[in-house]
Each structure stands twice: as C-alpha cells, then as structure tokens.
PDB file of N, CA and C in Angstrom:
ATOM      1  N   UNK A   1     -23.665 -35.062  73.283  1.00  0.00           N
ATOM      2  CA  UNK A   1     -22.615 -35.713  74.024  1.00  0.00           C
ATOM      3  C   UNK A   1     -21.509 -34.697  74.317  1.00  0.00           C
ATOM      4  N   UNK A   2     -20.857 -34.877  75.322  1.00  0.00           N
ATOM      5  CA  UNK A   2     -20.152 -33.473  76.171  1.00  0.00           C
ATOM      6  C   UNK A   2     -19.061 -34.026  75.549  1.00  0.00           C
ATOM      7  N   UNK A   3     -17.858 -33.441  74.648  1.00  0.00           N
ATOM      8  CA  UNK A   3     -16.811 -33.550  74.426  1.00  0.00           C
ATOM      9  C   UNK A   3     -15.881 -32.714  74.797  1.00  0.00           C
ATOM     10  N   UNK A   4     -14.787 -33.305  75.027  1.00  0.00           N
ATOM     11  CA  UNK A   4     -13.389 -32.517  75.431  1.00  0.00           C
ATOM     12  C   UNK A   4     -12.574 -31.426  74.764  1.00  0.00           C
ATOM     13  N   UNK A   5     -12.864 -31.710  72.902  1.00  0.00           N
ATOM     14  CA  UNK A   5     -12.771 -30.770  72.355  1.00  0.00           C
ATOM     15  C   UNK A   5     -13.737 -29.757  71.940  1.00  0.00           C
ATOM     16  N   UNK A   6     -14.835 -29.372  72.803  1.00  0.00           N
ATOM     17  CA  UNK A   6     -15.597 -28.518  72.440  1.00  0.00           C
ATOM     18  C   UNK A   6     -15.394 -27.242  73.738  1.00  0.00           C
ATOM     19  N   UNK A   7     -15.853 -26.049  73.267  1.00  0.00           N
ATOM     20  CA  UNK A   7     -16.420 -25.425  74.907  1.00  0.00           C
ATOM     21  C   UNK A   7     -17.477 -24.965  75.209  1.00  0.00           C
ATOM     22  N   UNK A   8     -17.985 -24.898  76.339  1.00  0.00           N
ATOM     23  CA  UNK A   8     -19.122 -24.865  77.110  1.00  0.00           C
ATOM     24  C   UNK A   8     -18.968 -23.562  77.477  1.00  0.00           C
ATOM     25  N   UNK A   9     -20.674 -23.474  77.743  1.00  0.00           N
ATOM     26  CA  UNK A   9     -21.080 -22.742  78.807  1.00  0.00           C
ATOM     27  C   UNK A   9     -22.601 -22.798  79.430  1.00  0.00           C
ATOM     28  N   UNK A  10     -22.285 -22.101  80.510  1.00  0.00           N
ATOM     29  CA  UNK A  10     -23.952 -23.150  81.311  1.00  0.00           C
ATOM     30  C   UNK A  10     -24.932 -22.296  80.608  1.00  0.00           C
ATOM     31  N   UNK A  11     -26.362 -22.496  80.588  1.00  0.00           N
ATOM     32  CA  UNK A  11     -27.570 -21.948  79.974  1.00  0.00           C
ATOM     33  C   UNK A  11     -27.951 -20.362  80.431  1.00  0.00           C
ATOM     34  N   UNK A  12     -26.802 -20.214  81.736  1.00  0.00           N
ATOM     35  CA  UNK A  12     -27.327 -18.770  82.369  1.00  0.00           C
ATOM     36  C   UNK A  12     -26.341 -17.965  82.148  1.00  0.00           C
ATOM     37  N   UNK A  13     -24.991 -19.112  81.531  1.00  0.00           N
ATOM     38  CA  UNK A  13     -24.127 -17.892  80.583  1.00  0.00           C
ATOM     39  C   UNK A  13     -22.764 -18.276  81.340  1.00  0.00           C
ATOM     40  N   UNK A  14     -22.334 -18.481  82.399  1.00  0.00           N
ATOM     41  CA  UNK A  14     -21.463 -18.591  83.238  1.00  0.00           C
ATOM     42  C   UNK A  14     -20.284 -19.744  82.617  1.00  0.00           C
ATOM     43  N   UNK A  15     -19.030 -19.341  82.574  1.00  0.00           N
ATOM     44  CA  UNK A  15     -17.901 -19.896  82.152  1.00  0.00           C
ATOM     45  C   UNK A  15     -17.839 -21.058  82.892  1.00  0.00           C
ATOM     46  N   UNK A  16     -17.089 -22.135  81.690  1.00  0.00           N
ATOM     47  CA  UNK A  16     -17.588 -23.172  81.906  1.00  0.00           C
ATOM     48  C   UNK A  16     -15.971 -23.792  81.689  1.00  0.00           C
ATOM     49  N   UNK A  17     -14.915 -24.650  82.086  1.00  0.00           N
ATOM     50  CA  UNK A  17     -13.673 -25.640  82.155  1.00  0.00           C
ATOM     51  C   UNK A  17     -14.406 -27.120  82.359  1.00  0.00           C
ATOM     52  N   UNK A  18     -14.237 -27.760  81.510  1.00  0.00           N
ATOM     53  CA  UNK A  18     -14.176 -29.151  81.614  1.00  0.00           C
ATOM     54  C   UNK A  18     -13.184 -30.350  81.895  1.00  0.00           C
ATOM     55  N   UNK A  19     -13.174 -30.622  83.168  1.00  0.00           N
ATOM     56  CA  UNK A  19     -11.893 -32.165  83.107  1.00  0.00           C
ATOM     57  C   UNK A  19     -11.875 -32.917  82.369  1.00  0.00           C
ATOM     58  N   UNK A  20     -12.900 -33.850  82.534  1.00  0.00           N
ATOM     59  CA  UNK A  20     -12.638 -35.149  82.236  1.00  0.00           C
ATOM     60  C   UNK A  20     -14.225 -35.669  81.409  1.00  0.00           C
ATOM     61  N   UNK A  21     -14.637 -36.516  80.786  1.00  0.00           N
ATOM     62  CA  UNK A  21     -15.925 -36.814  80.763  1.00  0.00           C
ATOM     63  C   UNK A  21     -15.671 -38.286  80.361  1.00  0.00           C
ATOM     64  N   UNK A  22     -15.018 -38.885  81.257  1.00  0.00           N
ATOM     65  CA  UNK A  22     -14.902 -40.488  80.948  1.00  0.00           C
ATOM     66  C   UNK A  22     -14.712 -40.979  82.177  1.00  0.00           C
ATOM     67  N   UNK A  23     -15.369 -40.392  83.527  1.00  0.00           N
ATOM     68  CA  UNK A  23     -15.144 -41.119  84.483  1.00  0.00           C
ATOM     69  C   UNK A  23     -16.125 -42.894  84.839  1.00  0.00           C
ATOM     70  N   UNK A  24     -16.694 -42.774  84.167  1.00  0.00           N
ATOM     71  CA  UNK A  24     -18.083 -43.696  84.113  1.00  0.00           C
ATOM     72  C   UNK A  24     -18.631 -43.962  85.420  1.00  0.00           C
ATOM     73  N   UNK A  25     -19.001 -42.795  86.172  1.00  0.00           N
ATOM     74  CA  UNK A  25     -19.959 -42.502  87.183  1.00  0.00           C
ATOM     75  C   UNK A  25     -21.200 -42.203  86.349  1.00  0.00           C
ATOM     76  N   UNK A  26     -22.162 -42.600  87.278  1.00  0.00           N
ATOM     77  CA  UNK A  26     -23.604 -41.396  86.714  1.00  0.00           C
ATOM     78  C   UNK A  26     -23.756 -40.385  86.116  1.00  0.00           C
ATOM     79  N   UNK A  27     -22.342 -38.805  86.453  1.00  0.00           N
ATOM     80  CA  UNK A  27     -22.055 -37.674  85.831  1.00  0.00           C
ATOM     81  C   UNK A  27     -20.849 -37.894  85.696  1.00  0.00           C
ATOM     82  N   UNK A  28     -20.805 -38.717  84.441  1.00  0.00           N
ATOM     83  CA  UNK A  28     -19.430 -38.555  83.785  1.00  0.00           C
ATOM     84  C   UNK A  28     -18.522 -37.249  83.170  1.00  0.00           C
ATOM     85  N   UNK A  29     -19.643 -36.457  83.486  1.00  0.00           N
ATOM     86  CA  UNK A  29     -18.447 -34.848  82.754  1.00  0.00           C
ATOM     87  C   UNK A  29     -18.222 -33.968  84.073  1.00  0.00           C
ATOM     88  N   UNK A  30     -17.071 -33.777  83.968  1.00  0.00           N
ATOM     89  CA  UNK A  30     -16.373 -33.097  85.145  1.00  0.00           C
ATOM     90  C   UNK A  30     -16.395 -32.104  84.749  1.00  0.00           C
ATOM     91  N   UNK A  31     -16.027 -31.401  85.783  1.00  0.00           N
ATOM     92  CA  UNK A  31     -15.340 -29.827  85.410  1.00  0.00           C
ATOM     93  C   UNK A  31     -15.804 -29.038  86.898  1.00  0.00           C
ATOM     94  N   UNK A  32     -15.855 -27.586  85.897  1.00  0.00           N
ATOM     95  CA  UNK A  32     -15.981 -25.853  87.039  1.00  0.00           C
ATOM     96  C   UNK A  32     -16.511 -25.087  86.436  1.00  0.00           C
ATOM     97  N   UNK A  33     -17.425 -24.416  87.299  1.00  0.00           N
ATOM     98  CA  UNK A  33     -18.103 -23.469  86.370  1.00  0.00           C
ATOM     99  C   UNK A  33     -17.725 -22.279  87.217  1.00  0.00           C
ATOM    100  N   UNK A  34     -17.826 -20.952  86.909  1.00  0.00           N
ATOM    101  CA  UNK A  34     -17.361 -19.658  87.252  1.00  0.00           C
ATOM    102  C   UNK A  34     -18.394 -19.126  87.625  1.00  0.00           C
ATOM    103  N   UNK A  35     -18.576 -18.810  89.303  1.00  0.00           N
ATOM    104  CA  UNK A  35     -19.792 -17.692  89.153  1.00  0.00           C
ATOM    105  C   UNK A  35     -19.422 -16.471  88.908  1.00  0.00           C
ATOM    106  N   UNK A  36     -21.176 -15.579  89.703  1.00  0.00           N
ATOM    107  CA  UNK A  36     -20.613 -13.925  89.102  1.00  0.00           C
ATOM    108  C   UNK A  36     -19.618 -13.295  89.497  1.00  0.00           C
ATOM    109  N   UNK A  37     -19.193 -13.699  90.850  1.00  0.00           N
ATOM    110  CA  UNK A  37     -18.017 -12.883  91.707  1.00  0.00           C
ATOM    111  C   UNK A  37     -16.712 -13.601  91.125  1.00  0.00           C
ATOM    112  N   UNK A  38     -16.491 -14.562  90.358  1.00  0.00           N
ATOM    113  CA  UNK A  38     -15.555 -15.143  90.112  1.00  0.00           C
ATOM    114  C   UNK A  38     -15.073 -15.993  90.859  1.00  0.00           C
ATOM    115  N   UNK A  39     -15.696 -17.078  91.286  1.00  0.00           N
ATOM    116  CA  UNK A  39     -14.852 -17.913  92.263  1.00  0.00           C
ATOM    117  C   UNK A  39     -15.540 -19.301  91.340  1.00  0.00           C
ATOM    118  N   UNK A  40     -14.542 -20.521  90.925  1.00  0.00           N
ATOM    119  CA  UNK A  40     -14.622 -21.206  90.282  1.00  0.00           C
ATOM    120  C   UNK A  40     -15.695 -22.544  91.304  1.00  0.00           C
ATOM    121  N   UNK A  41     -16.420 -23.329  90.938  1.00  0.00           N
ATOM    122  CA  UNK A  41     -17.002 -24.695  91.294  1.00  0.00           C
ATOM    123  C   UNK A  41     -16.946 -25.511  90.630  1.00  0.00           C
ATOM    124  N   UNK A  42     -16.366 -26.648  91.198  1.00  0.00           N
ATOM    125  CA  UNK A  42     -16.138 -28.414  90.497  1.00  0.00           C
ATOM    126  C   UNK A  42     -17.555 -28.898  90.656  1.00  0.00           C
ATOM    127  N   UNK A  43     -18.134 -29.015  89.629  1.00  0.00           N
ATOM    128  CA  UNK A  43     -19.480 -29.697  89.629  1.00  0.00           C
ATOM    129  C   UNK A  43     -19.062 -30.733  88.432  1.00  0.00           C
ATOM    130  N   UNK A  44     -20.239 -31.851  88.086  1.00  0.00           N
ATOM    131  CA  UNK A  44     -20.450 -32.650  87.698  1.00  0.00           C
ATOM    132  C   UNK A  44     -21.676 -32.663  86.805  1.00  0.00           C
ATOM    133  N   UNK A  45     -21.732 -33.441  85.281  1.00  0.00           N
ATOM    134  CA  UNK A  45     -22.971 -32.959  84.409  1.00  0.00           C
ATOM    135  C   UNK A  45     -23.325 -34.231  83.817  1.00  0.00           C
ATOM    136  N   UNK A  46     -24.644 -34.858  83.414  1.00  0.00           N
ATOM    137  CA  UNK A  46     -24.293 -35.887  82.703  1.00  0.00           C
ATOM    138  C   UNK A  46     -23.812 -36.031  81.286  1.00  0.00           C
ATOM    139  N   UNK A  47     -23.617 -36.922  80.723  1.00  0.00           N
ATOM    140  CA  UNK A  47     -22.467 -36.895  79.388  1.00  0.00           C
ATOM    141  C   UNK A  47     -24.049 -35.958  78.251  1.00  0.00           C
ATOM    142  N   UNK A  48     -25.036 -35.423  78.387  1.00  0.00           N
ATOM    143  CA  UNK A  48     -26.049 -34.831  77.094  1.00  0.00           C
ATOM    144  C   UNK A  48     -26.110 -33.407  78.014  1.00  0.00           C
ATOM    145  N   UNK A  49     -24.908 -33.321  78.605  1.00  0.00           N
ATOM    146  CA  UNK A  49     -25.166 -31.836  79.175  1.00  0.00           C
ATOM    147  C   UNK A  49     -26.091 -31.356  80.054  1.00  0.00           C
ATOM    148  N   UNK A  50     -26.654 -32.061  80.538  1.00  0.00           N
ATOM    149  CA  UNK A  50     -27.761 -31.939  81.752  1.00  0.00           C
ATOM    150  C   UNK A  50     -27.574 -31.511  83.149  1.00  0.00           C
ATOM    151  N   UNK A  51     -27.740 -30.784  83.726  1.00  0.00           N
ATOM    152  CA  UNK A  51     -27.048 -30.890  85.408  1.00  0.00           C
ATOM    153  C   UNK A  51     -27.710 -31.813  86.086  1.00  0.00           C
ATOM    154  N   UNK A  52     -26.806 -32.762  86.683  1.00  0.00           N
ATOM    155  CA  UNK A  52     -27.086 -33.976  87.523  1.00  0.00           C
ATOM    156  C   UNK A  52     -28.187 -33.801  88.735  1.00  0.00           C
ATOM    157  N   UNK A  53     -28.592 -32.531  89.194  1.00  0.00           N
ATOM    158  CA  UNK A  53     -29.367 -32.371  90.028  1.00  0.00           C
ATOM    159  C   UNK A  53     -30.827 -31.415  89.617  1.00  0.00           C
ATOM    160  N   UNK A  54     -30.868 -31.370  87.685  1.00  0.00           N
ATOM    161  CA  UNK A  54     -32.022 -30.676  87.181  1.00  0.00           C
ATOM    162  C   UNK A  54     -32.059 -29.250  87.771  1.00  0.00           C
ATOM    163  N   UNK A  55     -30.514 -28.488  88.289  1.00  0.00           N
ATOM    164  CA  UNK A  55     -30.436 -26.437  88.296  1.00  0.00           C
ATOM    165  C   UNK A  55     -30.379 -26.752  86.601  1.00  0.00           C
ATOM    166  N   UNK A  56     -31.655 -26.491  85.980  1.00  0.00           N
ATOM    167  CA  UNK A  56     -31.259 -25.898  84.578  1.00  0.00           C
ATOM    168  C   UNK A  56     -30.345 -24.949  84.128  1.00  0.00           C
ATOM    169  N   UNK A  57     -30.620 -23.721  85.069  1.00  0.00           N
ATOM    170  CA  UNK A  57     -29.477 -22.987  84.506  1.00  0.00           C
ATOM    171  C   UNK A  57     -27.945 -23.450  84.396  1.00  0.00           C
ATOM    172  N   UNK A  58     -27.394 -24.590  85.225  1.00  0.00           N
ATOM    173  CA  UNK A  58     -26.285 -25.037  85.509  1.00  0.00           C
ATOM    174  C   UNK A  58     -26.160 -26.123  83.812  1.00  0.00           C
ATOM    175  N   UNK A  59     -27.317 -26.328  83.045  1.00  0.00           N
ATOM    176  CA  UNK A  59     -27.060 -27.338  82.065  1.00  0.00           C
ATOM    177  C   UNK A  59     -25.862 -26.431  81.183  1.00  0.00           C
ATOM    178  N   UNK A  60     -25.182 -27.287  80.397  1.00  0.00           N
ATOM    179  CA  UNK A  60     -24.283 -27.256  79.239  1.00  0.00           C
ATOM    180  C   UNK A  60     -25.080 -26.752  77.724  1.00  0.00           C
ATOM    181  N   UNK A  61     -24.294 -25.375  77.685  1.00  0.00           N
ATOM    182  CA  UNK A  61     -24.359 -24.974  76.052  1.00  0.00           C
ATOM    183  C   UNK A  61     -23.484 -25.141  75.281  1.00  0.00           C
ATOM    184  N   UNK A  62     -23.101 -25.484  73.956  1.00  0.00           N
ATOM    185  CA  UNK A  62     -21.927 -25.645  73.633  1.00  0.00           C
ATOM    186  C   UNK A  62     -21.825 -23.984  72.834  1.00  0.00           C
ATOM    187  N   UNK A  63     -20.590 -23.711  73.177  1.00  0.00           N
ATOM    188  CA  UNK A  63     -20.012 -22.415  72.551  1.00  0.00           C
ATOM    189  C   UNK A  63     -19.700 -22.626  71.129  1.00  0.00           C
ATOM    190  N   UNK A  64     -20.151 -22.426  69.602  1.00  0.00           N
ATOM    191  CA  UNK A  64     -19.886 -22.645  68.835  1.00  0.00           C
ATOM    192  C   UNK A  64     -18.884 -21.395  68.000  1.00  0.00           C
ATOM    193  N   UNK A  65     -17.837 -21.395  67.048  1.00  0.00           N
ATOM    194  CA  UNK A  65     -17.305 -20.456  66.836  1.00  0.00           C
ATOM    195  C   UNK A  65     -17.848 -19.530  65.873  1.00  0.00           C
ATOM    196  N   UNK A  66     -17.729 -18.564  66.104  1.00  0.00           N
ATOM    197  CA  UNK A  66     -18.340 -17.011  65.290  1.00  0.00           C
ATOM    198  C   UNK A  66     -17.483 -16.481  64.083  1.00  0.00           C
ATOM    199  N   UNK A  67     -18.556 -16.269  63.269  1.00  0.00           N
ATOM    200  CA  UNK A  67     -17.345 -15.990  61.946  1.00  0.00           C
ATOM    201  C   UNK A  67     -17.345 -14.437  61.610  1.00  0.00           C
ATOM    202  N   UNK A  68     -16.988 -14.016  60.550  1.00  0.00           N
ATOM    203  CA  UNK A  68     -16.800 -12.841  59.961  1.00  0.00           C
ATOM    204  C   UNK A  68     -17.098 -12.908  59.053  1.00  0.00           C
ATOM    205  N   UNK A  69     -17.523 -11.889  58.048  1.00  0.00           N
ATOM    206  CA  UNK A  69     -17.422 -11.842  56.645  1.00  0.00           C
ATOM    207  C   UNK A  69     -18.057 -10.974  55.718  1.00  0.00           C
ATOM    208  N   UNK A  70     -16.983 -10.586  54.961  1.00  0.00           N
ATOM    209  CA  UNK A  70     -17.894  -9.333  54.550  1.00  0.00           C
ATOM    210  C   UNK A  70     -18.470 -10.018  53.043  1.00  0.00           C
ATOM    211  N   UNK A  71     -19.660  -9.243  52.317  1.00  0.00           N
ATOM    212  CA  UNK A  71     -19.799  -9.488  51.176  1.00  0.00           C
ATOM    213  C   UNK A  71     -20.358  -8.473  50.556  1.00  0.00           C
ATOM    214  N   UNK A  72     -20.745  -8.550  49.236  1.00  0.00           N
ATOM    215  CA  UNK A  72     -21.407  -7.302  48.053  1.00  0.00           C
ATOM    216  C   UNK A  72     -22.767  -7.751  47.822  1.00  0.00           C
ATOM    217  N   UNK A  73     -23.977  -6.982  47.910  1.00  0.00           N
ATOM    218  CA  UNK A  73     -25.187  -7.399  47.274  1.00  0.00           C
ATOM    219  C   UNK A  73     -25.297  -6.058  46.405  1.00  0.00           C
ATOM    220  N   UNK A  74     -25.364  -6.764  45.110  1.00  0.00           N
ATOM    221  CA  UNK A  74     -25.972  -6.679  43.780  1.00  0.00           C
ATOM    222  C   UNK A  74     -27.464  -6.310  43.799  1.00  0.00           C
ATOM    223  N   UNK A  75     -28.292  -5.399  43.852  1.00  0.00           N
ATOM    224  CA  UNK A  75     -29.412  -5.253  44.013  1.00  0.00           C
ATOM    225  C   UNK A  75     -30.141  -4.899  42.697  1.00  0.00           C
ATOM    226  N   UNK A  76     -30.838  -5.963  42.120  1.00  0.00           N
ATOM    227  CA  UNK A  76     -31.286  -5.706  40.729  1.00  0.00           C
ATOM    228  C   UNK A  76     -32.669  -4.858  40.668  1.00  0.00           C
ATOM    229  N   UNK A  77     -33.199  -5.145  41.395  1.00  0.00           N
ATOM    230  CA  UNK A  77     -34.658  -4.211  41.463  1.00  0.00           C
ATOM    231  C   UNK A  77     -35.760  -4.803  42.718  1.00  0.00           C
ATOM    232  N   UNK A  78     -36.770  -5.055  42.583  1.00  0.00           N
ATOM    233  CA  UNK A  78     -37.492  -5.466  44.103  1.00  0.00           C
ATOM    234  C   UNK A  78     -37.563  -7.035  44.240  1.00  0.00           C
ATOM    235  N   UNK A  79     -36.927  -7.471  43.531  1.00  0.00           N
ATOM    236  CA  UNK A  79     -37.616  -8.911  44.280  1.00  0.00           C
ATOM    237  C   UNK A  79     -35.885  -9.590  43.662  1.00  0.00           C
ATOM    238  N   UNK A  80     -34.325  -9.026  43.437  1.00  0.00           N
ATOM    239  CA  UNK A  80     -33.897  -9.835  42.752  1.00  0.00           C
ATOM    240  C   UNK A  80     -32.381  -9.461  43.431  1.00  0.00           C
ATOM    241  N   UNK A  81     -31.936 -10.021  44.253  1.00  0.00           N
ATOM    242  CA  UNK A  81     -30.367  -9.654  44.661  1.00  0.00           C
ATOM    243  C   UNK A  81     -29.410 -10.343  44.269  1.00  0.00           C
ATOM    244  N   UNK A  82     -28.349 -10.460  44.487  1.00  0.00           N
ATOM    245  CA  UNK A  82     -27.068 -11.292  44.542  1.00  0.00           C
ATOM    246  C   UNK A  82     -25.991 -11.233  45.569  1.00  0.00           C
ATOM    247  N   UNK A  83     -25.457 -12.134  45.609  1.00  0.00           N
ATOM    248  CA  UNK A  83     -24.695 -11.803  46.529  1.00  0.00           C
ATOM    249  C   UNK A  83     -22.828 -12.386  46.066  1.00  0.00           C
ATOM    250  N   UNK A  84     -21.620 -11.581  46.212  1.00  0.00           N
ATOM    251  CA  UNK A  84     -20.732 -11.865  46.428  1.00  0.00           C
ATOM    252  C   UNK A  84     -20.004 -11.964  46.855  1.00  0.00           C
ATOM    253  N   UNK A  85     -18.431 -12.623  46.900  1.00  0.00           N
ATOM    254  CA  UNK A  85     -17.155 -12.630  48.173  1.00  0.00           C
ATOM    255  C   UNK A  85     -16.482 -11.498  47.942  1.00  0.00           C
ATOM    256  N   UNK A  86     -16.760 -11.009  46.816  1.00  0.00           N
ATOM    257  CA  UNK A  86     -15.642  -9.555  46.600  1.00  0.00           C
ATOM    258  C   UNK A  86     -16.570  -8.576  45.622  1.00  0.00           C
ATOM    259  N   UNK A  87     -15.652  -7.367  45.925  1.00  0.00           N
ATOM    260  CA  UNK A  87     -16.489  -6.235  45.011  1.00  0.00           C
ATOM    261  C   UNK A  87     -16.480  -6.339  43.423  1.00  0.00           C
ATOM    262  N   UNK A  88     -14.932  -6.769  43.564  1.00  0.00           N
ATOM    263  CA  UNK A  88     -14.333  -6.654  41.646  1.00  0.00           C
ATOM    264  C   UNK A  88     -15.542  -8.104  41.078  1.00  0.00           C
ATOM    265  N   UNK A  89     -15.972  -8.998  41.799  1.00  0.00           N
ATOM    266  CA  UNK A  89     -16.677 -10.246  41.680  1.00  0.00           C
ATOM    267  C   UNK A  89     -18.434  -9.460  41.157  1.00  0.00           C
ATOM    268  N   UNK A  90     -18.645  -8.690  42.222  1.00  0.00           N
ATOM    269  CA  UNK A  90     -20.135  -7.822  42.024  1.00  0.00           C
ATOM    270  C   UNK A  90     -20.056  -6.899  40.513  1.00  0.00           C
ATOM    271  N   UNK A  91     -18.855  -5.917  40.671  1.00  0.00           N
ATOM    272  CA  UNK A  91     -19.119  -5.440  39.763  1.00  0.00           C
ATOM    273  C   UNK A  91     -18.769  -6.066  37.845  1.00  0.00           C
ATOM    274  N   UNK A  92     -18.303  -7.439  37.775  1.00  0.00           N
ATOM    275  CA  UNK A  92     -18.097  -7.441  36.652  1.00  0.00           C
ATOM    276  C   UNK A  92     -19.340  -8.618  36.358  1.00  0.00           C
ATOM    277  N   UNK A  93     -20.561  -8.274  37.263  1.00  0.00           N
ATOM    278  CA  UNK A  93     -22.073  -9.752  36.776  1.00  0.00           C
ATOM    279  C   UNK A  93     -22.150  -8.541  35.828  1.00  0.00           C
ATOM    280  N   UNK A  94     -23.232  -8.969  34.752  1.00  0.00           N
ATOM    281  CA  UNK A  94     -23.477  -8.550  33.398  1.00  0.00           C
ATOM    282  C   UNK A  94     -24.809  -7.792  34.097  1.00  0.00           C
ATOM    283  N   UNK A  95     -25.540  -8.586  34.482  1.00  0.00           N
ATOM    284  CA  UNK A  95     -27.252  -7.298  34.953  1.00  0.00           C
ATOM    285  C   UNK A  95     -26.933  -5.661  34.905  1.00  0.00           C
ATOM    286  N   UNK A  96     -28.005  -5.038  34.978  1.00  0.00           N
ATOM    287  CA  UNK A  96     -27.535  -3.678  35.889  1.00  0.00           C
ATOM    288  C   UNK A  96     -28.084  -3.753  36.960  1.00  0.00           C
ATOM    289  N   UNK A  97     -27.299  -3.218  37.724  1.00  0.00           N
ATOM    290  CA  UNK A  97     -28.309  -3.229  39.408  1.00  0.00           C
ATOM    291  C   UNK A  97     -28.645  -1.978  39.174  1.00  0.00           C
ATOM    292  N   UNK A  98     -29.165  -1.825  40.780  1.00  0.00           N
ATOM    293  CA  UNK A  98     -29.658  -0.459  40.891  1.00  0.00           C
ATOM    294  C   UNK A  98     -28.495  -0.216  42.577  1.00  0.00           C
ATOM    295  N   UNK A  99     -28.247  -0.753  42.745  1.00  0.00           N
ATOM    296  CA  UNK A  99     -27.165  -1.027  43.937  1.00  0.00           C
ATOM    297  C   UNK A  99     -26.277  -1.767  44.267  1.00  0.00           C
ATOM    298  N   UNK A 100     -25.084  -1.445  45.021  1.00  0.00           N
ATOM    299  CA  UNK A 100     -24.125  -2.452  45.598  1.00  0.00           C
ATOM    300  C   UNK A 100     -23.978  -2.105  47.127  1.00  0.00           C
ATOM    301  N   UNK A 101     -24.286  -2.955  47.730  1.00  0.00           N
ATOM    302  CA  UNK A 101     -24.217  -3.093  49.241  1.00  0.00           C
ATOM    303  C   UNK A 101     -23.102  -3.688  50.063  1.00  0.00           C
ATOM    304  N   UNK A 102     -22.288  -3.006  50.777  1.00  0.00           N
ATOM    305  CA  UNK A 102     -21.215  -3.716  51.600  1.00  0.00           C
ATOM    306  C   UNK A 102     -21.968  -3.833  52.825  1.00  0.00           C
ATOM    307  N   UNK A 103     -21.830  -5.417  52.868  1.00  0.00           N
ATOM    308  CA  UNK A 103     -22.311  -5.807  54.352  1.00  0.00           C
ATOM    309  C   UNK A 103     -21.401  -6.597  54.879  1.00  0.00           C
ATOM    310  N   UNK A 104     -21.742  -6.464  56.018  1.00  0.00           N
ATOM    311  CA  UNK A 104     -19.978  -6.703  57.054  1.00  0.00           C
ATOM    312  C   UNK A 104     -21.394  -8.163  58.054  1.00  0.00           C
ATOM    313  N   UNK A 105     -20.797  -9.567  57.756  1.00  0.00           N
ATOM    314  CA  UNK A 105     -21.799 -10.411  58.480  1.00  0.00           C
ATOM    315  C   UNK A 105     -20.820 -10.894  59.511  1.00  0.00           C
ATOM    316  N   UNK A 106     -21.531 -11.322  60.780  1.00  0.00           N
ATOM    317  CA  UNK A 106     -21.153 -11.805  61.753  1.00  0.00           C
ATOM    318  C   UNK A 106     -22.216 -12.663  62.650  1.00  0.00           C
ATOM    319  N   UNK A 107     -21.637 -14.110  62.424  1.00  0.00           N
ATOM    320  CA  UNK A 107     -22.681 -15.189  62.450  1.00  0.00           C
ATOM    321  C   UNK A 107     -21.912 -16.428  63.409  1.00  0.00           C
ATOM    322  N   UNK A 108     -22.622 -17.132  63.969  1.00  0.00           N
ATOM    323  CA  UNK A 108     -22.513 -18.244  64.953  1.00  0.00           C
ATOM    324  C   UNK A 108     -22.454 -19.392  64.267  1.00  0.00           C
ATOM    325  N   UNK A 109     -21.489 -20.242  63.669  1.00  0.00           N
ATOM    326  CA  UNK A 109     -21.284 -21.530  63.158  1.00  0.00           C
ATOM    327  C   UNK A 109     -22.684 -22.445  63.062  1.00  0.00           C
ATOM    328  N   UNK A 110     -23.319 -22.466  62.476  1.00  0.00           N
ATOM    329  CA  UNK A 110     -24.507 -23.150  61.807  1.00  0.00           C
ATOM    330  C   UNK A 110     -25.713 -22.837  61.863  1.00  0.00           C
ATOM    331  N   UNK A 111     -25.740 -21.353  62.695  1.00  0.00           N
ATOM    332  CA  UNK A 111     -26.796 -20.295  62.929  1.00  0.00           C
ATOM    333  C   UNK A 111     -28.113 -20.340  61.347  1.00  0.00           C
ATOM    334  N   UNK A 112     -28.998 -20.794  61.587  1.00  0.00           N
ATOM    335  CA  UNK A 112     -30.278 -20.658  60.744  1.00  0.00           C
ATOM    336  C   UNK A 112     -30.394 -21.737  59.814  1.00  0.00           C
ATOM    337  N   UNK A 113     -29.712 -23.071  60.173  1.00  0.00           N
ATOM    338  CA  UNK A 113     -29.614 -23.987  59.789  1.00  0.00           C
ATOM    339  C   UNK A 113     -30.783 -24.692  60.469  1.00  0.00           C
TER     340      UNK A 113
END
C-alpha cells in the first residue's frame, strides 16, 4: 500500500514525489516521476504500486533507509566467530581468538530478512 510517509522510486530507478494517495479514483496515488533529462511527470499509480497502464518500469519501489555500522569479529578458529558493537566489548570475551576484525557494514533496512 503506497503511503505518504514513505519514499519511492520507480523499478527503473527514476525519482519519484508523491501527492496525494486518497483520491479514490482507480489510481489513487498521485504524484511525478523525474526522467533522465530531468523534467518532472504527474502520473498516477494504483494504491500496491503498480502503474495504471502495466509500463513496469514506471511501478513503485519503496526506498527503504540504509544504515551504518561498524563492528568487531572475534575469530576463534574455522568454524567459530563472534561478533561485537565495540572493540573494548571483543577484547575483554574470555576465548582466545586467533583474530579481531573491524568491519565497517552498510545495509538496507530489513535486507536478508
């Protein structure tokens, strides 16, 4: 369902502004999408993100937000890691590793879910 507080973008990538999605026409979600040269279009979508006339590429993706984050893996030997939010956190587990890994993650809000 196309909401007002979310943002879009069409399936072929192209920036996406939404008006309204409560007109209760057939394509209740309004808006503009941006082509490549930059010139904006008022098109119309139905409320599950669909383009009203089946241009797939014109359907609705929702843009979800991207996170950051770094963490420590604890590497105990071949089959046994850990993972933490901080270093001082890695280095005071009791095991011995054989490594500590800074990895810097950057992930899409519910990505591999």
């Amino acid at each position: 369902m196309i909401s007002m507080d979310k943002k879009y973008r069409t399936r072929d990538g192209r920036e996406v502004c939404i008006y309204s999605t409560d007109t209760g026409l057939l394509q209740p979600a309004h808006g503009a999408y941006k082509s490549p040269d930059c010139v904006w279009f008022q098109h119309t979508w139905n409320l599950d993100g669909t383009d009203y006339s089946s241009r797939r590429e014109l359907d609705l993706i929702e843009i979800k937000p991207r996170h950051k984050q770094t963490v420590w893996l604890n590497v105990y030997g071949k089959d046994m890691v850990d993972a933490f939010a901080s270093r001082e956190h890695s280095d005071s587990y009791h095991l011995p590793r054989i490594a500590c890994i800074k990895v810097e993650l950057v992930f899409e809000e519910g990505e591999g879910l």
